[in-house]
Protein backbone atom coordinates (compact mmCIF):
# COMPACT_ATOMS: atom_id res chain seq x y z
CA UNK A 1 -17.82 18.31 1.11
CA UNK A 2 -19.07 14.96 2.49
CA UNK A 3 -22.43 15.26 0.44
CA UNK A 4 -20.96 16.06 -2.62
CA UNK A 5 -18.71 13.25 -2.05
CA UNK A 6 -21.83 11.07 -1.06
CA UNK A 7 -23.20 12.81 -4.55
CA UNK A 8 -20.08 11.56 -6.76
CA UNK A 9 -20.00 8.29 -5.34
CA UNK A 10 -24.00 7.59 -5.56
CA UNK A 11 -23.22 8.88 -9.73
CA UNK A 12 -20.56 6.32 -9.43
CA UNK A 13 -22.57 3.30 -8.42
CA UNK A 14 -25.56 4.21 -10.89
CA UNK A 15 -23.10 4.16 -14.07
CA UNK A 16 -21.08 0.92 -13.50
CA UNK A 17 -23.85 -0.74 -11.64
CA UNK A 18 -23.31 -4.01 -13.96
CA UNK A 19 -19.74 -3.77 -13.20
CA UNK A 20 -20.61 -3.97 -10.04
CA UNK A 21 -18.17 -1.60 -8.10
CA UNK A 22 -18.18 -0.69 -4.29
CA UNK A 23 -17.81 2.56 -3.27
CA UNK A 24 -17.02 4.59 0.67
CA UNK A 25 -16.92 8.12 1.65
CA UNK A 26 -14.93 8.51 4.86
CA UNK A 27 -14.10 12.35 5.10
CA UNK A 28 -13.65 14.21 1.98
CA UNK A 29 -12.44 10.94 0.33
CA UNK A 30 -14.27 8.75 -2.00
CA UNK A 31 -13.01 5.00 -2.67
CA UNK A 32 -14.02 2.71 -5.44
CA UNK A 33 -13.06 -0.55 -5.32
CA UNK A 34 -13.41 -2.87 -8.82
CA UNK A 35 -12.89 -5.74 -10.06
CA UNK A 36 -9.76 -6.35 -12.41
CA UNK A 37 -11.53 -7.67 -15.06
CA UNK A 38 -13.70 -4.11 -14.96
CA UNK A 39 -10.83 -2.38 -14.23
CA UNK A 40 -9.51 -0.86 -17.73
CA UNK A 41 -13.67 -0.08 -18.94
CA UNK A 42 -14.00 1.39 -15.20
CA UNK A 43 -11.10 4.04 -15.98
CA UNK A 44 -12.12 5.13 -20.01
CA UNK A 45 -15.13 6.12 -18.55
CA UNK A 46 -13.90 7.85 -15.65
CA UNK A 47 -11.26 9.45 -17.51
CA UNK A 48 -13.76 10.18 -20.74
CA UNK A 49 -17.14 11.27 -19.76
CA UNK A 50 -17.78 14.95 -18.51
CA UNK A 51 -19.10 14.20 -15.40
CA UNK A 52 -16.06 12.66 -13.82
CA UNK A 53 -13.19 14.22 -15.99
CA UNK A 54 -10.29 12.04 -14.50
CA UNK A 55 -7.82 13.33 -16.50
CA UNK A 56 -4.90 13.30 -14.74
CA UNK A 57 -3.49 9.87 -12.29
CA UNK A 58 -1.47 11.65 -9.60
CA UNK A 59 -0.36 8.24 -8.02
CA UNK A 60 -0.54 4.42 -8.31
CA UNK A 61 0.78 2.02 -5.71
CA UNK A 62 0.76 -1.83 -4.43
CA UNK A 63 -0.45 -3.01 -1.19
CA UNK A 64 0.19 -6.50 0.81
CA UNK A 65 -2.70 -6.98 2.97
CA UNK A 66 -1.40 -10.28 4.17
CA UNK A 67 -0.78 -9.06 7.27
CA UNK A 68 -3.29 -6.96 8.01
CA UNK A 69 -4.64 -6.33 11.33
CA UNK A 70 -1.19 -7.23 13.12
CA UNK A 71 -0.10 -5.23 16.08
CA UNK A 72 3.25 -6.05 15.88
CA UNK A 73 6.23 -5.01 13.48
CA UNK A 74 8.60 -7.56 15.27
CA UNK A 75 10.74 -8.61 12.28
CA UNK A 76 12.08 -12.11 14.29
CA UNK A 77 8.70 -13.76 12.89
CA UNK A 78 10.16 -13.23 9.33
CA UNK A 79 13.17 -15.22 10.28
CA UNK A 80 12.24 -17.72 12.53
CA UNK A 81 8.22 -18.82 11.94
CA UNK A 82 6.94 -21.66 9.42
CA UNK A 83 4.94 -21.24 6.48
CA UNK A 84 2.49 -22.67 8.59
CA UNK A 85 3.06 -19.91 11.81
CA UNK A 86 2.88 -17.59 9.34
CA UNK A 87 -0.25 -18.88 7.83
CA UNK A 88 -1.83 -18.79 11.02
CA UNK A 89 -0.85 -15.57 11.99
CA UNK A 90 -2.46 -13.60 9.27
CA UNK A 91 -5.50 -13.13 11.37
CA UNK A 92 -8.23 -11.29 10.40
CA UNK A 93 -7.80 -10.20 6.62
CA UNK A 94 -9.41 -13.15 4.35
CA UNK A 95 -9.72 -11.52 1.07
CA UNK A 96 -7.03 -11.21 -1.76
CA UNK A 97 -3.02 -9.98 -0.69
CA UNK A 98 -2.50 -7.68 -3.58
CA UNK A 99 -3.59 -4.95 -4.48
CA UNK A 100 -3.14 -1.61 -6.82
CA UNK A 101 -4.79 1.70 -5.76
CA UNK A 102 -4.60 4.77 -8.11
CA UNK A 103 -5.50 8.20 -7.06
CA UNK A 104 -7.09 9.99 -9.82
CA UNK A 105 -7.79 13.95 -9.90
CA UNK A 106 -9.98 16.07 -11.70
CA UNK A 107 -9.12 19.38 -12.62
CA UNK A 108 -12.04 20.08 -14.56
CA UNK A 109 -14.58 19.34 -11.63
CA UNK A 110 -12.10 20.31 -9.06
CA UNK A 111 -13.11 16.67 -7.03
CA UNK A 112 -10.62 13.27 -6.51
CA UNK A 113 -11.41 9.67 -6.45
CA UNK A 114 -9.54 6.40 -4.97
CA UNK A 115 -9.75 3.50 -7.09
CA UNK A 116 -8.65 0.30 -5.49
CA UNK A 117 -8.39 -3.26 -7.56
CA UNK A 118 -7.57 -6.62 -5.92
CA UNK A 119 -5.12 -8.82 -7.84
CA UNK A 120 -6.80 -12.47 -8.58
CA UNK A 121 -4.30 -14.82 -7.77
CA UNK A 122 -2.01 -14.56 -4.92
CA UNK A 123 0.92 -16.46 -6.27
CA UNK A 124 0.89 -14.42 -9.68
CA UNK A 125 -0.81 -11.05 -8.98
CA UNK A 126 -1.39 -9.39 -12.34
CA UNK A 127 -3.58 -6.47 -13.25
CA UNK A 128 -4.18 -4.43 -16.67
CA UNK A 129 -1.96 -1.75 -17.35
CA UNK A 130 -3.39 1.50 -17.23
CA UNK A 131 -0.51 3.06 -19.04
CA UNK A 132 -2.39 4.07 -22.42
CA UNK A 133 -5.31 5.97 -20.53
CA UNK A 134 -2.73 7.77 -18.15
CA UNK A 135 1.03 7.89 -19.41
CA UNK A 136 1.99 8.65 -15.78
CA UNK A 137 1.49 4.81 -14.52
CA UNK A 138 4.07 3.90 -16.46
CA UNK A 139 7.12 4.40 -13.57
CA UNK A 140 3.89 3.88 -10.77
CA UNK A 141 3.77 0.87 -12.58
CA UNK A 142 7.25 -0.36 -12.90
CA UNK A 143 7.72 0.77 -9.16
CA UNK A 144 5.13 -1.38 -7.90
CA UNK A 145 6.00 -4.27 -9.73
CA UNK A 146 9.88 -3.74 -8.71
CA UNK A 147 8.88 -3.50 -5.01
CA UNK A 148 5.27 -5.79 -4.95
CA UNK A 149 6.09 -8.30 -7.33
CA UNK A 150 2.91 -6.78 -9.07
CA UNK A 151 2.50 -7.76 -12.89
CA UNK A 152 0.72 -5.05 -15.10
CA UNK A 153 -0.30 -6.76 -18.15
CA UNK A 154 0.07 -4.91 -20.98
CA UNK A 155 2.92 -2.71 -20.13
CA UNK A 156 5.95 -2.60 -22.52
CA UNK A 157 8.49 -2.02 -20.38
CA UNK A 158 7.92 -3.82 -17.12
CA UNK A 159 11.66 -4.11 -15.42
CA UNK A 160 13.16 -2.98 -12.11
CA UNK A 161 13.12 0.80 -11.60
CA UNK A 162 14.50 0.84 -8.10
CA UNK A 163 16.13 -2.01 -6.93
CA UNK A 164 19.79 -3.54 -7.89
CA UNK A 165 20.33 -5.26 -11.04
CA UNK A 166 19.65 -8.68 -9.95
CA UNK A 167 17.91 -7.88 -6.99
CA UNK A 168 16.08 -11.03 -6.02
CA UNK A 169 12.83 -10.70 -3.99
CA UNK A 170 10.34 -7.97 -3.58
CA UNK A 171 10.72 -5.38 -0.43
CA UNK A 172 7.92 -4.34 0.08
CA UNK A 173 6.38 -7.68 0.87
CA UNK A 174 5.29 -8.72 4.08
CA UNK A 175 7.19 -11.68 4.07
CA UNK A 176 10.56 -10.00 2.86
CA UNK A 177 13.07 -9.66 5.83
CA UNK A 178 13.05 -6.01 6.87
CA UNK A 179 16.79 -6.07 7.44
CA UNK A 180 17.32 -8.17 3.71
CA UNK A 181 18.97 -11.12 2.31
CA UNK A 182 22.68 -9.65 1.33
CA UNK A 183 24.64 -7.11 2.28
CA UNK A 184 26.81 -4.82 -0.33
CA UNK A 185 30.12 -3.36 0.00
CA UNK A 186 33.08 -2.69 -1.83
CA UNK A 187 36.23 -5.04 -1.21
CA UNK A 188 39.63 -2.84 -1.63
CA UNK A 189 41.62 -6.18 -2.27
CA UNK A 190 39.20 -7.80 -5.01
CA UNK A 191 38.34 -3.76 -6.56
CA UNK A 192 35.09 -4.18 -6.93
CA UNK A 193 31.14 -4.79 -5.31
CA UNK A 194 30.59 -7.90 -3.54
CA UNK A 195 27.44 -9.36 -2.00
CA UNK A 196 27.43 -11.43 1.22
CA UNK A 197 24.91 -12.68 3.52
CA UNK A 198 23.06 -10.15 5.57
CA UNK A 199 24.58 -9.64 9.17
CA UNK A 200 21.94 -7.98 10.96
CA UNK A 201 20.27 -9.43 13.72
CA UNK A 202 16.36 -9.56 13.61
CA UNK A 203 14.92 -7.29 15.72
CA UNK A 204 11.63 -5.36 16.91
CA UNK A 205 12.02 -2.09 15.41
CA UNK A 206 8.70 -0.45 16.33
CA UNK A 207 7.83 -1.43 20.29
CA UNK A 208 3.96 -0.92 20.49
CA UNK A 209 4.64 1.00 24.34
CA UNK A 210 1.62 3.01 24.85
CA UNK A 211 3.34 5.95 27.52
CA UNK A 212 0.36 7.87 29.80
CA UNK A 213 -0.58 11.43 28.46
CA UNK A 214 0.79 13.44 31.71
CA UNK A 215 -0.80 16.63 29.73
CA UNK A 216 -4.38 15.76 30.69
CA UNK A 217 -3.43 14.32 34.39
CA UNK A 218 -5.72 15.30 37.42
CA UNK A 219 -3.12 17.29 40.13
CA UNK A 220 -2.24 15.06 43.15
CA UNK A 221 -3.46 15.88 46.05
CA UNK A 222 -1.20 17.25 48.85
CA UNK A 223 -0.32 14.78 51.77
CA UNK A 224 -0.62 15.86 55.25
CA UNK A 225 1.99 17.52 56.05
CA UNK A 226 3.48 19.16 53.57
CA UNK A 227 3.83 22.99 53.30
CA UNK A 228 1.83 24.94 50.48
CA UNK A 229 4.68 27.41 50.07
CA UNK A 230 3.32 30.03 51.59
């Protein structure tokens, strides 16, 4: 499976070589990555021509990379640090924050693909929508923008999918406060939804505690003394 994989990608790299995409087989898995101004002639022709047959896009996400590397899921730094701190602490990803990755499947040629594509501009990601080559992206689409702050250019109906109406922010950013802004709840005396400033304290959710593996352990030895059971 790795060498047809190795195959697909190496057909991959030959027919967009002026397009200039990257490609990795890890596993069974092939990734391309392009670039966004590629992007929409990248997918006709891996959705058109025989010998990739991407006819169907099973899934389509965002990613934040701007934290990358971190070891740590302690939410206080999302409270307390600077812009600066927070700067600083990004470590040791230096490319673009956003970006979309769609997993496309052939059922044709019985073989999937990962195709990755780095928004330009950190401040206002925006890609081309991929809607009119796959109809599926279009809630993909609408989800990642809702929780990424992602902008697909080109869709006609780019709104909120999951979030509240007026929901300001977007969740799934790093930078968003895992425990929110408001809180929601319904008050008996007014009849009705109100919104009020989150109560929960910051906290480390995820301690990194790395506990021994007893299941491999050599058997202590026996100390003088001490009876064998027999």
């Amino acid at each position: 499976m790795f060498d047809y994989y190795q195959q697909l990608a190496k057909r991959v790299e030959e027919r967009f070589g002026s397009e200039g995409v990257k490609t990795r087989v890890v596993g069974s898995e092939l990734t391309v990555e392009v670039s966004s101004e590629h992007l929409l002639n990248v997918c006709e022709v891996l959705r058109g021509e025989p010998q990739f047959g991407f006819e169907q896009l099973m899934d389509l996400c965002g990613v934040d990379y701007s934290t990358y590397g971190h070891g740590s899921l302690d939410t206080r730094e999302y409270h307390l640090a600077s812009p600066a701190d927070e700067q600083r602490n990004r470590g040791r990803w230096e490319g673009p924050r956003f970006a979309v990755v769609y997993h496309l499947l052939s059922i044709t040629n019985n073989h999937r693909l990962r195709l990755r594509v780095f928004a330009s501009d950190d401040a206002m990601p925006i890609v081309p929508s991929v809607v009119e080559l796959w109809s599926s992206a279009d809630w993909y689409e609408r989800e990642a923008f809702d929780l990424f702050g992602i902008v697909f250019d080109g869709h006609l109906d780019l709104r909120r999918i999951l979030t509240d109406y007026g929901f300001i922010g977007h969740p799934f950013r790093k930078d968003f406060p895992l425990s929110g802004n408001v809180e929601m709840r319904y008050d008996p005396e007014r009849k009705r939804v109100v919104y009020e400033p989150v109560s929960i304290e910051p906290r480390n959710l995820v301690p990194h505690i790395i506990r021994e593996d007893h299941r491999f352990a050599e058997p202590e030895p026996e100390t003088k003394g001490e009876s064998s059971g027999a």
